[in-house]
Each structure stands twice: as C-alpha cells, then as structure tokens.
N, C-alpha and C. Protein backbone atom coordinates (compact mmCIF):
# COMPACT_ATOMS: atom_id res chain seq x y z
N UNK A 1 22.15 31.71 -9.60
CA UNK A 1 20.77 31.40 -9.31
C UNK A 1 20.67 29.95 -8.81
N UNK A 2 20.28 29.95 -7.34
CA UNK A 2 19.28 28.28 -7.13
C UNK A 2 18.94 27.38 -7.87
N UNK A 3 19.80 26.32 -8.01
CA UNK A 3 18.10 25.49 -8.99
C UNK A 3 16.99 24.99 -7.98
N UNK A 4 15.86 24.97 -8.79
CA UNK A 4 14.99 24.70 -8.22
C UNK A 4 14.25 23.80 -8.57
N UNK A 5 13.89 22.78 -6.85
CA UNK A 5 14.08 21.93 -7.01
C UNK A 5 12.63 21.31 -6.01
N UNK A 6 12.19 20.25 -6.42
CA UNK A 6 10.62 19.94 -5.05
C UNK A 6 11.15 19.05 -4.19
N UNK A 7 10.80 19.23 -3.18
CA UNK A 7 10.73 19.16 -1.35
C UNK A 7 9.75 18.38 -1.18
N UNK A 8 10.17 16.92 -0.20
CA UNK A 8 8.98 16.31 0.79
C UNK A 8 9.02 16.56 2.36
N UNK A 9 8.69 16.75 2.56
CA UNK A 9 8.53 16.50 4.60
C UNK A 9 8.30 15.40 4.72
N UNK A 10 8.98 14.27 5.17
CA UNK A 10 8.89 13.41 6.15
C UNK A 10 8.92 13.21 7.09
N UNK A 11 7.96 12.07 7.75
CA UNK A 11 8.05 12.10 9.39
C UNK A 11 8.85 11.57 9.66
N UNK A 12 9.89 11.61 10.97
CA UNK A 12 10.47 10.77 11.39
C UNK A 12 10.15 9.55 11.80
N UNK A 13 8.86 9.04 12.52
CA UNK A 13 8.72 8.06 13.17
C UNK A 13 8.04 6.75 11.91
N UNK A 14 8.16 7.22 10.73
CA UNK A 14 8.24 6.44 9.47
C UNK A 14 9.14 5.29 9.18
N UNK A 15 10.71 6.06 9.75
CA UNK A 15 11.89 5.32 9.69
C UNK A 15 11.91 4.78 10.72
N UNK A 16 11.59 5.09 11.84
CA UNK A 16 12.06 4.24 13.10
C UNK A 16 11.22 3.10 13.47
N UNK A 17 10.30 2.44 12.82
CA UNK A 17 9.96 1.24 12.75
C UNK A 17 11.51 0.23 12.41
N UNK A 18 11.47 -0.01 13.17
CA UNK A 18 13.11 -1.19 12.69
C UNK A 18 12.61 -2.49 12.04
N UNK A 19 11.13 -2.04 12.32
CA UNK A 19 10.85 -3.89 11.83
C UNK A 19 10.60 -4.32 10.00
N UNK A 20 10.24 -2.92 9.43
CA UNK A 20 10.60 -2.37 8.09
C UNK A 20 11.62 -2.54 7.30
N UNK A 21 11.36 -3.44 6.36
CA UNK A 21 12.91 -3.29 5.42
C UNK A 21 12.87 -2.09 4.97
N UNK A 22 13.76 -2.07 4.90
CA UNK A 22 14.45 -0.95 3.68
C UNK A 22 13.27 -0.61 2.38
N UNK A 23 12.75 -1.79 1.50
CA UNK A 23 11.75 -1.75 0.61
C UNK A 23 10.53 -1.44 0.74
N UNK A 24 9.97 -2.10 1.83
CA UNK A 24 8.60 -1.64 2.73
C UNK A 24 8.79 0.18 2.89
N UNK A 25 9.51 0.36 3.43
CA UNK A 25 9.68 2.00 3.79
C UNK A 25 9.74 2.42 2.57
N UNK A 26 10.69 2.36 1.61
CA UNK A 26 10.02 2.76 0.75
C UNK A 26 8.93 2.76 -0.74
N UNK A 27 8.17 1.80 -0.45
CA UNK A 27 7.14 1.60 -0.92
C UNK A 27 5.95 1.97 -0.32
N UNK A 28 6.14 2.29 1.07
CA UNK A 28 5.22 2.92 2.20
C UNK A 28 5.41 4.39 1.77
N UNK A 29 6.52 5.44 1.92
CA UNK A 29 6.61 6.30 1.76
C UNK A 29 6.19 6.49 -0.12
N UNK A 30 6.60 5.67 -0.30
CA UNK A 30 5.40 6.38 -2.43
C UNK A 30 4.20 6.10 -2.43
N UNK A 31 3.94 5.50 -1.57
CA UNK A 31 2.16 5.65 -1.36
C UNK A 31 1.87 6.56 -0.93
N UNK A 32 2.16 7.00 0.25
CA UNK A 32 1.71 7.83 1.26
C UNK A 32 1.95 9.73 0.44
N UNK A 33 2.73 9.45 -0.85
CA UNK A 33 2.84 10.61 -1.26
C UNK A 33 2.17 10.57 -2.98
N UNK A 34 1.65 9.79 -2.82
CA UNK A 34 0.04 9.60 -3.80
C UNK A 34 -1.05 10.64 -3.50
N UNK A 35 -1.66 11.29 -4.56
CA UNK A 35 -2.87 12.04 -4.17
C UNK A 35 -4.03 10.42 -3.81
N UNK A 36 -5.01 10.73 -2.95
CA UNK A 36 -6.06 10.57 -2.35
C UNK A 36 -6.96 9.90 -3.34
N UNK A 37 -6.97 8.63 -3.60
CA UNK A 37 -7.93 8.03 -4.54
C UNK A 37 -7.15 7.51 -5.42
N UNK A 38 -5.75 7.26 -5.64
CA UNK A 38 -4.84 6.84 -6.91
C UNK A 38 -5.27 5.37 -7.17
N UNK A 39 -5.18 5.06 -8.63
CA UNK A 39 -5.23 3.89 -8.60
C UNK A 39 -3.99 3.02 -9.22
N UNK A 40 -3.14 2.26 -8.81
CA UNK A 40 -1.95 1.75 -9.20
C UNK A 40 -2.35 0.34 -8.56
N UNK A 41 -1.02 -0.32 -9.45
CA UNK A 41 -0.90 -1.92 -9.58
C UNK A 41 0.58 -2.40 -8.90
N UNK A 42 1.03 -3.31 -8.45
CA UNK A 42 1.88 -3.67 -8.29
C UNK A 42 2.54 -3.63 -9.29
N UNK A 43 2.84 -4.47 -10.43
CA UNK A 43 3.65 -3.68 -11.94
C UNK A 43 3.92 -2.54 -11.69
N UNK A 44 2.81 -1.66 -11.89
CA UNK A 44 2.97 -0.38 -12.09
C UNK A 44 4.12 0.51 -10.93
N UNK A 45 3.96 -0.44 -9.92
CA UNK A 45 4.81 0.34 -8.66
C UNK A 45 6.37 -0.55 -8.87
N UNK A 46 6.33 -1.60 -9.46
CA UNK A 46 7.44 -2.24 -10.28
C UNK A 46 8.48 -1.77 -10.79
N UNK A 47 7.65 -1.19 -11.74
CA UNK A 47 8.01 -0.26 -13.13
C UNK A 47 8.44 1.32 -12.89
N UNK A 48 8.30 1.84 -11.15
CA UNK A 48 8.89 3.20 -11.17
C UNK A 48 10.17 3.25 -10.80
N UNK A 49 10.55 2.08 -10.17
CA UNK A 49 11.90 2.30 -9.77
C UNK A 49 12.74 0.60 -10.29
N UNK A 50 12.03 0.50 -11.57
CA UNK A 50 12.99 -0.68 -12.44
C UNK A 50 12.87 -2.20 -10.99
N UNK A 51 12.60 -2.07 -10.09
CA UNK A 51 12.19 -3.31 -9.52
C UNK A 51 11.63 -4.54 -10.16
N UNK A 52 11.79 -5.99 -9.35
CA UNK A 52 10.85 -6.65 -9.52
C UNK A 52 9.25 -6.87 -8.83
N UNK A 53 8.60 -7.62 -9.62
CA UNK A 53 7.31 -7.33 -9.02
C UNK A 53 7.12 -8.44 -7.69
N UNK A 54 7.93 -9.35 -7.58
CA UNK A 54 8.11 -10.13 -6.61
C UNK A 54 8.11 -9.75 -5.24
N UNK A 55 9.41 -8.22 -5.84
CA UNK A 55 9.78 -7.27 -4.21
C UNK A 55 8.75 -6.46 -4.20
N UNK A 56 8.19 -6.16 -5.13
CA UNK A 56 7.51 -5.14 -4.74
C UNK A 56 6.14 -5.60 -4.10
N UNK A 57 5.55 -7.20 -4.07
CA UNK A 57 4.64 -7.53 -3.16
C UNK A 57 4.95 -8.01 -2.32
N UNK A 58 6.23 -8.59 -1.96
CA UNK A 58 6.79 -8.95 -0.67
C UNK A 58 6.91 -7.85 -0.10
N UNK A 59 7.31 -5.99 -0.61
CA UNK A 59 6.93 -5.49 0.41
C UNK A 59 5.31 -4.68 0.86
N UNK A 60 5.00 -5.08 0.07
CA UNK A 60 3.47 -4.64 0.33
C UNK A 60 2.60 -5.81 1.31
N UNK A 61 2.96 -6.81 1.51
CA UNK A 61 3.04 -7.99 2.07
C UNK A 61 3.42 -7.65 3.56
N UNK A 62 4.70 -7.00 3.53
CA UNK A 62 5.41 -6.78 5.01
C UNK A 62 4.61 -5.41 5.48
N UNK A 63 4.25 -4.66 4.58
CA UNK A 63 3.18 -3.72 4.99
C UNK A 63 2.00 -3.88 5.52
N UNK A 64 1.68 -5.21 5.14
CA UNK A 64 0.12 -5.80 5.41
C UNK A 64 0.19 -6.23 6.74
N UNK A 65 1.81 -6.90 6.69
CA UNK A 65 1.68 -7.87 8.47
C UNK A 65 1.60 -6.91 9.47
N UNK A 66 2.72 -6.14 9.21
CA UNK A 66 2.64 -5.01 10.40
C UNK A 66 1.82 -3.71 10.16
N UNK A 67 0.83 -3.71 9.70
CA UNK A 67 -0.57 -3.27 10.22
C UNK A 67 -0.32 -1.50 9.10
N UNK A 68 0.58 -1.35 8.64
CA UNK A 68 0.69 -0.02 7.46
C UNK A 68 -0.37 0.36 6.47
N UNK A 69 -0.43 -1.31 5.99
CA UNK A 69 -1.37 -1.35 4.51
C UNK A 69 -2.51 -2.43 5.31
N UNK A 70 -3.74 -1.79 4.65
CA UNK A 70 -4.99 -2.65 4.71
C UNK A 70 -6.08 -2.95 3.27
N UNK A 71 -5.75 -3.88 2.94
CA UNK A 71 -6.82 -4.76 2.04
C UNK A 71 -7.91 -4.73 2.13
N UNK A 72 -9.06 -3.83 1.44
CA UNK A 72 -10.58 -4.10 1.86
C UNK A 72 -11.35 -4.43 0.30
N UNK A 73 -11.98 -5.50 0.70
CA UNK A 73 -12.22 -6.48 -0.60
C UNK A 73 -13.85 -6.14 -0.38
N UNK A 74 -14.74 -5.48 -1.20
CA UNK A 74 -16.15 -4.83 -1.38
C UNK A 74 -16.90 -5.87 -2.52
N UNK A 75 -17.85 -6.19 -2.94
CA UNK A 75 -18.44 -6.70 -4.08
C UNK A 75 -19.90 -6.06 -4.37
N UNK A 76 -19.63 -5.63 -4.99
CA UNK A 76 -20.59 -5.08 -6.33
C UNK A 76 -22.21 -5.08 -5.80
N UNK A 77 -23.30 -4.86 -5.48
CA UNK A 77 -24.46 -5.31 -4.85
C UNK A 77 -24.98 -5.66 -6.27
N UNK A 78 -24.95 -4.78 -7.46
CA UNK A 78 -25.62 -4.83 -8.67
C UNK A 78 -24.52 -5.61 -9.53
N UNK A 79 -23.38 -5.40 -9.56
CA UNK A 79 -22.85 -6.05 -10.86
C UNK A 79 -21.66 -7.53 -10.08
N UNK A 80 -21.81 -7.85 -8.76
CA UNK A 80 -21.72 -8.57 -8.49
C UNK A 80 -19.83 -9.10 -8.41
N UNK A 81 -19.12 -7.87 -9.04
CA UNK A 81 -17.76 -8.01 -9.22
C UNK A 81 -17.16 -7.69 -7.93
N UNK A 82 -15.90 -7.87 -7.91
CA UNK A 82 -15.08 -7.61 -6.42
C UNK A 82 -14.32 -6.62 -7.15
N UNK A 83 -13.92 -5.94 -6.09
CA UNK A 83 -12.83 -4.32 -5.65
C UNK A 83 -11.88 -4.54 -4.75
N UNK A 84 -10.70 -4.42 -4.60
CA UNK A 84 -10.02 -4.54 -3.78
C UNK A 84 -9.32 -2.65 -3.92
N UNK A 85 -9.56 -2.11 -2.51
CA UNK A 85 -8.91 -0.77 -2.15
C UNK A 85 -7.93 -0.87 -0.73
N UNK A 86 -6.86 -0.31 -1.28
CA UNK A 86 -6.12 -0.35 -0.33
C UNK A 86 -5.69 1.14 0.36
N UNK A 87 -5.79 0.49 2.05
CA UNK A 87 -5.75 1.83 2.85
C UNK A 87 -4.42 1.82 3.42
N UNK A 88 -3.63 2.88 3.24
CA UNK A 88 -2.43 2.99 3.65
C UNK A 88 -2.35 3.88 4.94
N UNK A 89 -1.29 3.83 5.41
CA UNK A 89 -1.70 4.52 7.22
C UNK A 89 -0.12 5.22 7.39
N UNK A 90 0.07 6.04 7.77
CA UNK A 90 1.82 6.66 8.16
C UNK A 90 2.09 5.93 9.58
N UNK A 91 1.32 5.32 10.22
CA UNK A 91 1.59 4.70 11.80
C UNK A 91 0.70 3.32 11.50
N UNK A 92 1.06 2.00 11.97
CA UNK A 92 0.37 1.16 12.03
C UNK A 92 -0.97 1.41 12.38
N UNK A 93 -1.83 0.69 12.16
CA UNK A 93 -3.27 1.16 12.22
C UNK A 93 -3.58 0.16 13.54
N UNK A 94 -4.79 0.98 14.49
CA UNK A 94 -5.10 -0.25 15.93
C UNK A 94 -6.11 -0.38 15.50
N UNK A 95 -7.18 -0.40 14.67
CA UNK A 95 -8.72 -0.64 14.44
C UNK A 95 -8.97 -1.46 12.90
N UNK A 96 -10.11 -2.26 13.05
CA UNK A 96 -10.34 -3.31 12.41
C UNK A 96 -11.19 -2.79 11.47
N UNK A 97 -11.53 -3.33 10.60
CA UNK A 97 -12.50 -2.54 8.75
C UNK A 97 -13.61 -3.33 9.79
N UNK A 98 -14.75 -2.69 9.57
CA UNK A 98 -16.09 -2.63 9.94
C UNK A 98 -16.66 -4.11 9.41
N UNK A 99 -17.09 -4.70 10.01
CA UNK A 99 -17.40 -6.37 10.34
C UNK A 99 -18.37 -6.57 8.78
N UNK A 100 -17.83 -7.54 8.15
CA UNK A 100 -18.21 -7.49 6.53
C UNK A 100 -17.85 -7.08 5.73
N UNK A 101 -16.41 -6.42 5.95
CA UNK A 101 -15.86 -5.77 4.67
C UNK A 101 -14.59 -6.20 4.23
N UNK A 102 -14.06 -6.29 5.53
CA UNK A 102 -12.42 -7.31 4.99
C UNK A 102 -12.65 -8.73 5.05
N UNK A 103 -12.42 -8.64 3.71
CA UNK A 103 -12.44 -10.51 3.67
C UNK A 103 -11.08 -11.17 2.72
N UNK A 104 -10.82 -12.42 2.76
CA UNK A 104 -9.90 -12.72 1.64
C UNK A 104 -10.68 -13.90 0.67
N UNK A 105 -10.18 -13.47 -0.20
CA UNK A 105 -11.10 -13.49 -1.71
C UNK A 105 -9.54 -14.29 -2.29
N UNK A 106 -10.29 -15.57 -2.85
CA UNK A 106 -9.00 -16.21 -3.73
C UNK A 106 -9.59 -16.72 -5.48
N UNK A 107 -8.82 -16.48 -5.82
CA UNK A 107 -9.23 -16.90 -7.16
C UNK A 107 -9.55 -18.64 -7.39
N UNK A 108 -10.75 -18.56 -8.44
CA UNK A 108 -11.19 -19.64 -8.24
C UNK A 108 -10.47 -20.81 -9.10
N UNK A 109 -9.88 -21.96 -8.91
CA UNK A 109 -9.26 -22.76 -9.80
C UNK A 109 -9.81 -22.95 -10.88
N UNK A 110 -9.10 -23.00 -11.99
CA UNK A 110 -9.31 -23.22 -13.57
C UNK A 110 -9.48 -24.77 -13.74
C-alpha cells in the first residue's frame, strides 16, 4: 500500500526570480500557502522552521523591496490604534495601495 502523503502545486515562475534568496522564496512560498486572513508574527514564522528571527525579517524585508510583500498600515477611526496587514502576491505586484493607506509608522521614542 502507498503511503499517503499531501501535495503542493507550485508555480514555476516563483523560483525563477534570481533576485530571491533562497530564504525569501521560502518564506514567500509559506505564506502564499496560508489560508486567506491568517494572522502570524515574525517569531511565529521563526519558530516553524527553528530559524532566527533576524532571517526571517531580512527575508520579509527582501520581499518588501522587490515588490512580493506589501505593508498596509490602517488606524482605527474609533479606537485610534494602528493595524499593520500584510499583502502577499505570487508575482511582484505593479500597483500602489490606494493614496492614504500605506504609510510608515515608527515607534515613538521612550
């Protein structure tokens, strides 16, 4: 008897970005095979494959430059707090978050 065992489909044109480390790809590819609305942390994406959390935002970082991952920072109308959601893309993305929504937000000194 087979063991049985679960299957992804990947695209090819995932890998053929050359400009992708090795880590980016795959930290791109465990997103991209997230259900729709997940909510995870850098730690948390740390902590699945025993990494540090260093690499694991340097490659979310290299995801950001070359256009994969997008940062959209929202604030609260009523409770006045910030959200940060991140949009992940299987092809670099050509279009910009709607004028007022991506911003960078830094923490305020202590």
């Amino acid at each position: 008897m087979a063991p049985l065992r679960a299957f992804a489909a990947l695209a090819r044109f995932r890998f053929g970005d050359r400009r992708l480390s090795w880590g980016a790809v795959g930290v791109l590819t465990y997103l991209l095979g997230l259900p729709n609305g997940s909510w995870i942390t850098e730690r948390i994406l740390a902590a699945q494959r025993g990494e540090g959390c260093m690499s694991v935002v340097a490659s979310l970082r290299e995801l950001e430059e070359r256009r994969y991952l997008r940062r959209v920072v929202r604030r609260d109308a009523v409770t006045r707090q910030y959200s940060t959601t991140c949009e992940v893309f299987e092809r670099p993305y050509e279009f910009d978050a709607p004028v007022g929504e991506l911003q960078k937000v830094r923490p305020l000194a202590a």
